[in-house]
Protein backbone atom coordinates (compact mmCIF):
# COMPACT_ATOMS: atom_id res chain seq x y z
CA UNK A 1 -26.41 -8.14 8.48
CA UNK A 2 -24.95 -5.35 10.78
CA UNK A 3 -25.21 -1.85 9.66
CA UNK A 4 -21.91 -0.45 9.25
CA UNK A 5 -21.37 2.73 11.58
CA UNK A 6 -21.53 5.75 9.98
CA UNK A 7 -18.90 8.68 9.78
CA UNK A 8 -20.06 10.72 12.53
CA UNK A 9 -20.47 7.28 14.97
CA UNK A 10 -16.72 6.71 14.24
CA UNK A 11 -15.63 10.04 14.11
CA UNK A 12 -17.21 10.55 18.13
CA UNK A 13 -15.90 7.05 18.99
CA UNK A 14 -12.53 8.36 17.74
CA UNK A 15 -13.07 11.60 19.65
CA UNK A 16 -13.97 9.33 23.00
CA UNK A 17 -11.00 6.87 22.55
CA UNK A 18 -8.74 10.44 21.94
CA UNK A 19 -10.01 11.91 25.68
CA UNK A 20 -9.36 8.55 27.42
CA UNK A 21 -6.09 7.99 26.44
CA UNK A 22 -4.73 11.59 26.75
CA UNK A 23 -7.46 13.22 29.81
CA UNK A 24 -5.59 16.69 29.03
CA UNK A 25 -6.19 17.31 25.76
CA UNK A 26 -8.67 19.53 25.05
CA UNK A 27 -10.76 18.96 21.25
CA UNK A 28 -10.63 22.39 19.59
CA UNK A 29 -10.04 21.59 15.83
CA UNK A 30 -10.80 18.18 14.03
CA UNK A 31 -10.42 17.67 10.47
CA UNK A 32 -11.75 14.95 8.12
CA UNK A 33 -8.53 13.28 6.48
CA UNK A 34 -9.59 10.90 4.59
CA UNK A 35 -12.95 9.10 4.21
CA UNK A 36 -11.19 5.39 3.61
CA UNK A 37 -12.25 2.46 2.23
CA UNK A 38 -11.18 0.60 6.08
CA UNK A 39 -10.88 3.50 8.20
CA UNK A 40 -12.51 7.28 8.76
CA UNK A 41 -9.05 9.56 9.80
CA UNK A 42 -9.18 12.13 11.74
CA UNK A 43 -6.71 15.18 12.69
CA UNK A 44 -7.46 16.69 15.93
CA UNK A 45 -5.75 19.56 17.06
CA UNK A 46 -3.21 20.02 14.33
CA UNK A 47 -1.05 17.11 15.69
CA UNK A 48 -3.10 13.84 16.96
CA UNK A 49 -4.03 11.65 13.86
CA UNK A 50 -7.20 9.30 15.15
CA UNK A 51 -8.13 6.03 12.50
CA UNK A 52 -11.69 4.19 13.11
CA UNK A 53 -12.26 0.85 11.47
CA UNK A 54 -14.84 0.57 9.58
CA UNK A 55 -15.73 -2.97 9.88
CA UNK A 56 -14.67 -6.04 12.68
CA UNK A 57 -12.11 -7.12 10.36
CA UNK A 58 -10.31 -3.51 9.69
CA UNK A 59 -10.08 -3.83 13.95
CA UNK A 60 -7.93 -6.59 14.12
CA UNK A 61 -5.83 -5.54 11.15
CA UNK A 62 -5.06 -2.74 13.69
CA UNK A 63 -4.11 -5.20 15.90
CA UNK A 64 -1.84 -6.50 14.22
CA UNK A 65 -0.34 -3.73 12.57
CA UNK A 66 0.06 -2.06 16.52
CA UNK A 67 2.18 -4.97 16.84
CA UNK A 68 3.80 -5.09 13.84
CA UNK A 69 5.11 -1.31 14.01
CA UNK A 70 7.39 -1.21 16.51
CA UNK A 71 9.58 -4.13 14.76
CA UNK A 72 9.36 -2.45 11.52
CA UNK A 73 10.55 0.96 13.37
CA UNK A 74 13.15 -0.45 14.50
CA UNK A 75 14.97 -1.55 11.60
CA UNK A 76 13.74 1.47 9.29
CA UNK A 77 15.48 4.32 11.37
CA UNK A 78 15.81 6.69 11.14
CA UNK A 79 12.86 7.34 8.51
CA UNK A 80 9.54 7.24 10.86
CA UNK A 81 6.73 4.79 10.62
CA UNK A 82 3.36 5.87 12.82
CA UNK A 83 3.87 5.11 16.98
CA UNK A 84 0.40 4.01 18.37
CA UNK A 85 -0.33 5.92 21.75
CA UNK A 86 -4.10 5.60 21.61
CA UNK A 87 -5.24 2.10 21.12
CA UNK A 88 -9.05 1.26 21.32
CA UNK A 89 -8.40 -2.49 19.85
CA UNK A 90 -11.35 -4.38 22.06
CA UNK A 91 -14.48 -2.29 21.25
CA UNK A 92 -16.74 -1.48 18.35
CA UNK A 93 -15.20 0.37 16.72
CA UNK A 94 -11.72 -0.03 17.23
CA UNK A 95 -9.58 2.74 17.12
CA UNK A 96 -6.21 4.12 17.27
CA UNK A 97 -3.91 7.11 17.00
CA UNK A 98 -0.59 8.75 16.92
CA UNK A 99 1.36 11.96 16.88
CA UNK A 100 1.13 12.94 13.12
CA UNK A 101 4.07 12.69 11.71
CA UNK A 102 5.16 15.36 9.99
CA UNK A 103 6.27 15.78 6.43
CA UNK A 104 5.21 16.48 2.65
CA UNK A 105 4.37 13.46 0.62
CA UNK A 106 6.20 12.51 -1.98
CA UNK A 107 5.35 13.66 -5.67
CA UNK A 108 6.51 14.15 -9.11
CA UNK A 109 7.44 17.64 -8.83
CA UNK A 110 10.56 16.70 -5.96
CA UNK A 111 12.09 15.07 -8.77
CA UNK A 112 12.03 18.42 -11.21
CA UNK A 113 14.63 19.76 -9.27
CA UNK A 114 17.75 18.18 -10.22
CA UNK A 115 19.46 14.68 -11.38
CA UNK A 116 21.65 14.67 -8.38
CA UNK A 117 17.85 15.16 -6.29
CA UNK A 118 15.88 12.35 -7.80
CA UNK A 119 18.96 10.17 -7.37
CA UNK A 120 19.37 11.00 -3.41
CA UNK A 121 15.36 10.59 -3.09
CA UNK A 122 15.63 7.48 -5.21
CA UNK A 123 18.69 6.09 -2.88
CA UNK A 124 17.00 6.67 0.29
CA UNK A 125 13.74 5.37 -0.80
CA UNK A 126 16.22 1.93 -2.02
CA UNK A 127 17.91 2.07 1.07
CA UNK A 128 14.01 1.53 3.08
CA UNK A 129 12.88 -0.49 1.42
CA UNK A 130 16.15 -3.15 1.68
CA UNK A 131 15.58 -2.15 5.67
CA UNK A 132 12.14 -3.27 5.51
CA UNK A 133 12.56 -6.54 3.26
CA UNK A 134 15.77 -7.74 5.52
CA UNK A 135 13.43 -8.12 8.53
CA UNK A 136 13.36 -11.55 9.69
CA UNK A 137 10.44 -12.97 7.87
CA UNK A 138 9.31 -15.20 11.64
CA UNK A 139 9.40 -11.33 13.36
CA UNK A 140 6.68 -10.41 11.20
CA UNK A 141 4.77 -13.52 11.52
CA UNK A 142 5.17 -13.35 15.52
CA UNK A 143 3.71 -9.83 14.73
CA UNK A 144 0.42 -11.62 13.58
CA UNK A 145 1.16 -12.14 9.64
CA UNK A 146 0.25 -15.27 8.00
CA UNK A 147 3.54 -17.28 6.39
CA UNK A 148 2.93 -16.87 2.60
CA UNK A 149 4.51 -19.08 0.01
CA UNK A 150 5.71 -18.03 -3.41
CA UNK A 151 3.03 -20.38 -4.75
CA UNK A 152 0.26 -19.38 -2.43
CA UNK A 153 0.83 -16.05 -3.30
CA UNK A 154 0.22 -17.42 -6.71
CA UNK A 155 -2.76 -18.98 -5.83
CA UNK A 156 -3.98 -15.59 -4.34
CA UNK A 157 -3.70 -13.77 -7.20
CA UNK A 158 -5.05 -16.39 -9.69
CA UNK A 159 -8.06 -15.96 -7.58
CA UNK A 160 -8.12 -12.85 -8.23
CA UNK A 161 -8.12 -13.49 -11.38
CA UNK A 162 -11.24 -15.31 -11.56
CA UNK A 163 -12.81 -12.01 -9.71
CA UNK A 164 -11.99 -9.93 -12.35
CA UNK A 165 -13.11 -12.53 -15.04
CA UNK A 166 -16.65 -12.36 -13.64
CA UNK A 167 -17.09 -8.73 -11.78
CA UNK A 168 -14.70 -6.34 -13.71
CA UNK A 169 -14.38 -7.96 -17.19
CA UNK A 170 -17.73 -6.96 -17.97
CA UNK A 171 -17.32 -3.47 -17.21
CA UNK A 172 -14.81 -3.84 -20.19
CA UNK A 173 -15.32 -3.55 -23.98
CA UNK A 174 -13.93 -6.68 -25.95
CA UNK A 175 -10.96 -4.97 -26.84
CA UNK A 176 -10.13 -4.58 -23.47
CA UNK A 177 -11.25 -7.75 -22.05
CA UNK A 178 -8.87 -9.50 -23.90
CA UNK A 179 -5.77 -6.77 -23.15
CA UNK A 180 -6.85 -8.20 -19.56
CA UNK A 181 -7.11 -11.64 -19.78
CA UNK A 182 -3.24 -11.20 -21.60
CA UNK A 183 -2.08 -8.99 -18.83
CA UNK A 184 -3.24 -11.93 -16.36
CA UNK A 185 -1.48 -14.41 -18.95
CA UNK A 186 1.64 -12.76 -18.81
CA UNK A 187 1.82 -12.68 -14.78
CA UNK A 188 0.15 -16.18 -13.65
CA UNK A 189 1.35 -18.26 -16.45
CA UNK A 190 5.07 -17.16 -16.42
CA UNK A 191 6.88 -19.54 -13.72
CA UNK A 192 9.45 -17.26 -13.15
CA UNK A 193 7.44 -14.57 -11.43
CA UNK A 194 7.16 -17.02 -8.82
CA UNK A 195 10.45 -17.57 -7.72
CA UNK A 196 10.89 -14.67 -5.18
CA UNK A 197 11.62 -14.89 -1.66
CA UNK A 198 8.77 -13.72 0.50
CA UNK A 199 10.07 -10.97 2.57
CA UNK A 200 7.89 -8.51 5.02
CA UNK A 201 6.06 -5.72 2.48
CA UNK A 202 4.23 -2.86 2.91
CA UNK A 203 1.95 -4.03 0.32
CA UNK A 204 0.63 0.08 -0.38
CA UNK A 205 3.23 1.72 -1.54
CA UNK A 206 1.77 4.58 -3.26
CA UNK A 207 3.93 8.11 -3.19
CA UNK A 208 1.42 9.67 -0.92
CA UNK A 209 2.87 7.32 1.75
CA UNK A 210 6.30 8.60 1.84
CA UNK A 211 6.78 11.61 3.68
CA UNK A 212 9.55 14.01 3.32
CA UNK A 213 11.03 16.50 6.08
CA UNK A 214 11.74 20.16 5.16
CA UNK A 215 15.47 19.21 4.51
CA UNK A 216 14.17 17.09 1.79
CA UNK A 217 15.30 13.46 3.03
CA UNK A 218 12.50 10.90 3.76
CA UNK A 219 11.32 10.94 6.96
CA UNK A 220 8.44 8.84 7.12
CA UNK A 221 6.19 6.33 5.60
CA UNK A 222 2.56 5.60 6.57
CA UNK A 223 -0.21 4.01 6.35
CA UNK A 224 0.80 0.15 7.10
CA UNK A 225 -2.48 -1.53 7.32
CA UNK A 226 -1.90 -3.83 4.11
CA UNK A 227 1.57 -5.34 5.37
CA UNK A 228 2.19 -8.89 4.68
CA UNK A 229 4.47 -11.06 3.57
CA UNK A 230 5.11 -11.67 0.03
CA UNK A 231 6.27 -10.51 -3.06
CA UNK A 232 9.12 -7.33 -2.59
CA UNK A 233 8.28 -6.17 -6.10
CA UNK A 234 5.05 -5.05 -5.54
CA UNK A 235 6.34 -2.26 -3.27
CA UNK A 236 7.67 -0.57 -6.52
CA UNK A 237 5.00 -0.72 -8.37
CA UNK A 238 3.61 2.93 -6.88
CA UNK A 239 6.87 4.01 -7.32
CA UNK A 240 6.11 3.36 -11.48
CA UNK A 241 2.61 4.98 -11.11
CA UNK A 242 3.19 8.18 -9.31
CA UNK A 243 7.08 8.80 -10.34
CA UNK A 244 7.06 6.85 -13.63
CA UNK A 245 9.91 4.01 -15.04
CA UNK A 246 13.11 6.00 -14.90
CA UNK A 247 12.67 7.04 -10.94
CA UNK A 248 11.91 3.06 -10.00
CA UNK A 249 14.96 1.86 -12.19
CA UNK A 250 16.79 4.06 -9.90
CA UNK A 251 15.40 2.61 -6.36
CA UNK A 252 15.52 -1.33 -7.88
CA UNK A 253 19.24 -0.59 -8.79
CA UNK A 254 19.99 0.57 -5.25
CA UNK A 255 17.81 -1.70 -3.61
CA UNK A 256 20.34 -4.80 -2.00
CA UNK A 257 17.26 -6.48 -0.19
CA UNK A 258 16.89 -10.75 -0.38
CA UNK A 259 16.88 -12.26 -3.68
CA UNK A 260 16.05 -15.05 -5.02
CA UNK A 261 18.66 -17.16 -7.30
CA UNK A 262 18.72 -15.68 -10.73
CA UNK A 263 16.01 -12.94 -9.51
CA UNK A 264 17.04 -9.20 -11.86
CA UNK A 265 16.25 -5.67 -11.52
CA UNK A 266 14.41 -6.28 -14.90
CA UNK A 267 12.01 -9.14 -13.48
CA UNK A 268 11.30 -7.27 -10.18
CA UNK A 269 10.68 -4.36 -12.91
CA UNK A 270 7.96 -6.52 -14.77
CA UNK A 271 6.29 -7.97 -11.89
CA UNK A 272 6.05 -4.05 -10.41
CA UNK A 273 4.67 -2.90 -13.55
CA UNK A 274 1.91 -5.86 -13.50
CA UNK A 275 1.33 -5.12 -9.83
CA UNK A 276 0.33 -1.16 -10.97
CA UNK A 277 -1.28 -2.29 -14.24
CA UNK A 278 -4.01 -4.15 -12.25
CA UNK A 279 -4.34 -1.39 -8.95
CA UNK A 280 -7.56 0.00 -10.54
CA UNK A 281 -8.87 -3.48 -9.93
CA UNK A 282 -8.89 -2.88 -6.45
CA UNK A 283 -11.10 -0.02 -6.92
CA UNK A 284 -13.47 -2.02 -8.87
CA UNK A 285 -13.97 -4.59 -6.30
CA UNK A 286 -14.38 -1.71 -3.19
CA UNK A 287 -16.63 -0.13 -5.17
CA UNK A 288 -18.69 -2.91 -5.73
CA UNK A 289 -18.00 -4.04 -2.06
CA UNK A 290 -19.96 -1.04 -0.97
CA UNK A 291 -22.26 -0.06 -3.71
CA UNK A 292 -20.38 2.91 -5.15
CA UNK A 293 -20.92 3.27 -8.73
CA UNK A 294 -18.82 6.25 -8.79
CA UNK A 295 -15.73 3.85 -7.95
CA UNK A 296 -16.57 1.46 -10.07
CA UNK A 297 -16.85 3.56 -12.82
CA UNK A 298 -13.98 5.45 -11.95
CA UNK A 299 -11.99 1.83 -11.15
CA UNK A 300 -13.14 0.89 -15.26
CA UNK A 301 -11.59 3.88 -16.42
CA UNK A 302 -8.42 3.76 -14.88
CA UNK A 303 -7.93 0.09 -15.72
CA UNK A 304 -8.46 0.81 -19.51
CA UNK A 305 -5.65 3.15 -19.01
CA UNK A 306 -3.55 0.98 -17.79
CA UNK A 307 -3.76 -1.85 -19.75
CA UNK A 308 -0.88 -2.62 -22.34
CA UNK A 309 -1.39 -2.51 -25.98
CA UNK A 310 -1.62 -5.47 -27.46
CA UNK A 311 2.05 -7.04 -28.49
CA UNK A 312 3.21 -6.06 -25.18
CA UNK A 313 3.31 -8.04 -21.66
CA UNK A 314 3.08 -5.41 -19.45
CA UNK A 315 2.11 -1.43 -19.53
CA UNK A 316 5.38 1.05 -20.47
CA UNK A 317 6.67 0.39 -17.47
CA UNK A 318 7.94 -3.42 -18.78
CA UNK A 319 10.86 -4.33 -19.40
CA UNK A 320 13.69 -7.23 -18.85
C-alpha cells in the first residue's frame, strides 16, 4: 500500500502548482486552513486559496468538481461558488486553487439580530438552493456525476447502514444501539422518503459553507467536493444543525425547487433532520479510515447526542 503524502509534501506541491500557474506571484505568507479529511488548504498571500488531495481518488473528485463549477456558477448568480485558475489535475498530488472568496461564514449569531434578518438570510439561502436544484439534472452528469435513482440512493444508504451496524454500533451502549437501529428504521423502512426527485446537491451543506459579504447578503458558498445527485433534503439538514428548526422551516417554505408528487415541507423536514441525526457517522467511519481515535471518539459522542429519544422518529428537528 502507498504511503499517503504528508502535509508538508502537499503543502510544497501546492506551493509548486501556485508558481506555475501564476510565474509573478511571489510566496510571502501561507497559512494552514484546514487539515481535511480529502484535502490540506492552504492560503497564500492573503488571497490565493491552494487544495491538495490527499489520496488518487480526492484528485479526480477535483476533476470533476473543476468541471462541475462553472455550470453551477452560472445558474447561482449572483452568490459566488470557487473559480479554479490553478489546476494541477494530472499529477500526484493533484491540486487546485482560486481567488478566495471573500466573506464571513454563516452562524447563529447573524440571526440574533432581528426577525426581519433571519427571514432575508433565510430567503436568500431558499432562493440558492431552488437555483442549484433547478439545474438540469444531464448538465451535472455531463459534468462527471453518476445518474442516481431514488432507490439507489436507497440502496446507498442501507449500506450504510450495515457499516454502522458492525463499525459504529459497538462504540454504542445498548441504549443507544437500539435509538440507532430505530433512527435507521424510521428512514430506510418508510417508502415515502423515497419518492423525491434527484436533483444536483451540494451534498455538505454545513453553515461554515455559506459566506456572507459585509452588506450582509450571501455571497458565496464553498467547498463543493461532495456534489452529486440525489436527495434535495439533505442540503437542509446543516441548516437544522448549525441554525436549528425554526431558521430551516423558513428556507424549506421559500424554497420552490422540483418536487416530487405529494412531496411537503414537513417530509423534506424529516428526511433533513435524519440526514443531521446520522452526520457524526461520517466522523466515525474517517476516523476509523485513518486510525484517529480522537475522531472516533469524538464521532461516538456526537452521535449519542444526536440520537432521538425513544418514542420519537427523528431528533427535535422532526416533524410532519
Amino acid at each position: 500500500m502507498a504511503t499517503a503524502p504528508t502535509d508538508d509534501a502537499l503543502a510544497a506541491a501546492a506551493l509548486e502548482a501556485l508558481r506555475a500557474s501564476q510565474p509573478g506571484e511571489v510566496v510571502e505568507r501561507v497559512e494552514t486552513i484546514t487539515r481535511g479529511w480529502d484535502s490540506l488548504a492552504l492560503l497564500v498571500n492573503g488571497h490565493w486559496l491552494l487544495r491538495a488531495a490527499r489520496r488518487p481518488e480526492v484528485g479526480a473528485s477535483l476533476a470533476r468538481e473543476a468541471r462541475l463549477l462553472p455550470v453551477i456558477a452560472a445558474a447561482v448568480a449572483p452568490v459566488r461558488v470557487p473559480r479554479f485558475t490553478i489546476t494541477q489535475l494530472n499529477a500526484s498530488p493533484a491540486v487546485v486553487g482560486y481567488e478566495v472568496l471573500r466573506g464571513q461564514p454563516l452562524a447563529p449569531r447573524d440571526l440574533t439580530w432581528t426577525e426581519a434578518r433571519a427571514e432575508a438570510i433565510a430567503r436568500q439561502v431558499a432562493d440558492f438552493l431552488t437555483a442549484l436544484h433547478s439545474i438540469p439534472v444531464d448538465r451535472a452528469v455531463a459534468a462527471g456525476l453518476p445518474v442516481v435513482s431514488a432507490e439507489e440512493w436507497r440502496a446507498e444508504y442501507a449500506a450504510f447502514r450495515d457499516w454502522s451496524r458492525a463499525r459504529a454500533a459497538p462504540l454504542l451502549t445498548p441504549e443507544a444501539r437500539r435509538a440507532l437501529e430505530r433512527l435507521w428504521a424510521g428512514y430506510l423502512d418508510e417508502p415515502g422518503n423515497f419518492r423525491f426527485q434527484p436533483v444536483l446537491i451540494h451534498r455538505d451543506l454545513g453553515i461554515g459553507h455559506v459566506l456572507l459579504g459585509p452588506d450582509g447578503r450571501l455571497a458565496g458558498v464553498i467547498d463543493w467536493g461532495d456534489a452529486a445527485v440525489g436527495d434535495p433534503a439533505i442540503d437542509f439538514a446543516g441548516f437544522l444543525g448549525g441554525l436549528g428548526e425554526r431558521f430551516t422551516r423558513q428556507v424549506i417554505a421559500r424554497w420552490s425547487g422540483p418536487r416530487a408528487a405529494g412531496e411537503t415541507d414537513g417530509t423534506l423536514l424529516a428526511r433533513a433532520a435524519f440526514y443531521a441525526s446520522i452526520a457524526p457517522l461520517h466522523a466515525i467511519q474517517y476516523g476509523q479510515l485513518i486510525g484517529s481515535d480522537a475522531f472516533v471518539r469524538q464521532g461516538a459522542a456526537d452521535l449519542l447526542r444526536a440520537l432521538p429519544a425513544p418514542g420519537r422518529r427523528w431528533t427535535a428537528y422532526g416533524g410532519s
